[in-house]
Protein backbone atom coordinates (compact mmCIF):
# COMPACT_ATOMS: atom_id res chain seq x y z
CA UNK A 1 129.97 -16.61 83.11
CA UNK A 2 129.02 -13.08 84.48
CA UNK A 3 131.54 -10.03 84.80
CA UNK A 4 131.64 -9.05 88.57
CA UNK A 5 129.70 -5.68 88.64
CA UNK A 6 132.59 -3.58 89.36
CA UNK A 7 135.35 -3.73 87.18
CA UNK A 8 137.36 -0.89 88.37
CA UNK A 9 139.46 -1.12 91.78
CA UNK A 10 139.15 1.35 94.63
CA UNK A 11 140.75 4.43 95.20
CA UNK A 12 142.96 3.96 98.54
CA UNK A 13 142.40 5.96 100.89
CA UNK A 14 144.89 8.67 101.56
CA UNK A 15 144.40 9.69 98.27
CA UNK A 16 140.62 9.75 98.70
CA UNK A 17 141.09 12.48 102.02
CA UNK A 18 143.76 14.45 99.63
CA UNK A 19 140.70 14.96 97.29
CA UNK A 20 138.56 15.70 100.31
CA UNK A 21 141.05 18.37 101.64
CA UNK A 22 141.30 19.93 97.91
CA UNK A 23 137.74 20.04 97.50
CA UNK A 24 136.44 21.08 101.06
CA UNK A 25 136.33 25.29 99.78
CA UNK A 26 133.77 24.14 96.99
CA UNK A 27 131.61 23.57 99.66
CA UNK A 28 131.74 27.27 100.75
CA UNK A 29 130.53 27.48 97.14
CA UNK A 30 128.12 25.12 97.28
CA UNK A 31 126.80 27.55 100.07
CA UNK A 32 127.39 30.59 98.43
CA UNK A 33 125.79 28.87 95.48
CA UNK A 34 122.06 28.25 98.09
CA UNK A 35 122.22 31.51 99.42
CA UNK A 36 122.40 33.35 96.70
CA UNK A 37 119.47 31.32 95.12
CA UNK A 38 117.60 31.82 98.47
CA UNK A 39 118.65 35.67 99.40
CA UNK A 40 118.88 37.53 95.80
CA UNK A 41 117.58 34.86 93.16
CA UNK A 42 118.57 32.75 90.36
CA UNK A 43 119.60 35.54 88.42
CA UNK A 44 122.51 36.40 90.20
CA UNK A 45 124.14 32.87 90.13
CA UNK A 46 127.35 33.02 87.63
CA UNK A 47 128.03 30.13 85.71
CA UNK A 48 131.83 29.66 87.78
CA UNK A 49 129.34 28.83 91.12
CA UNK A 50 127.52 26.16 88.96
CA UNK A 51 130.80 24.83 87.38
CA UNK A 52 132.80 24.86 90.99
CA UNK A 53 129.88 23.67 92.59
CA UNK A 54 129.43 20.33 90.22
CA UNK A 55 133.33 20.14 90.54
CA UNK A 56 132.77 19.72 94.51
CA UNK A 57 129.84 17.48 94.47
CA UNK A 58 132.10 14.73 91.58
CA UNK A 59 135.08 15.17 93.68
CA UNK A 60 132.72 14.35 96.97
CA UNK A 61 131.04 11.68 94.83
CA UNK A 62 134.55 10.19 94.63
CA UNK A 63 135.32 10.65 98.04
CA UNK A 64 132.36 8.78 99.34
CA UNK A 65 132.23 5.69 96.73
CA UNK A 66 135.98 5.58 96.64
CA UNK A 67 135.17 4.78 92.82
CA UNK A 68 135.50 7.06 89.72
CA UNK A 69 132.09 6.89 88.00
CA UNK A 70 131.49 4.49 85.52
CA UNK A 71 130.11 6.75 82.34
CA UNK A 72 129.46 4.06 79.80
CA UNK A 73 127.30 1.06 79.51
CA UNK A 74 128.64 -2.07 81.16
CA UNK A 75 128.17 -4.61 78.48
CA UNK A 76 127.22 -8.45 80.25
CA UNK A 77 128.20 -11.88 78.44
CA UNK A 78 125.73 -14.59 79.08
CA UNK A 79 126.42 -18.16 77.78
């Protein structure tokens, strides 16, 4: 017998728009984030526009796969 690939149930989806609504200013960040790359250069990116930043694009990564990500190794049983 095989495990079905994905163990873990979906996130419904009110609460997946709550955590779009929460996370739609980290996308002014995200864009803060380019132009400041693009206008002044990497020196002047603070590490709170790389950690809000990666907070938007997980909380958009849930959004979208309406799945939490799956951080270990899945481990099969084959008979």
């Amino acid at each position: 017998m095989k495990k079905s690939d994905s163990n873990q149930a979906a996130i419904p989806a009110n609460v997946r728009v709550m955590i779009a609504l929460v996370a739609s200013p980290t996308l002014m960040v995200i864009g803060m984030l380019f132009f400041t790359l693009i206008v002044t250069g990497w020196q002047y990116i603070t590490f709170s526009m790389i950690l809000f930043s990666l907070l938007g694009v997980f909380a958009y990564y849930i959004v979208i796969t309406g799945k939490l990500p799956s951080l270990r190794a899945k481990k099969t049983i084959e008979n």
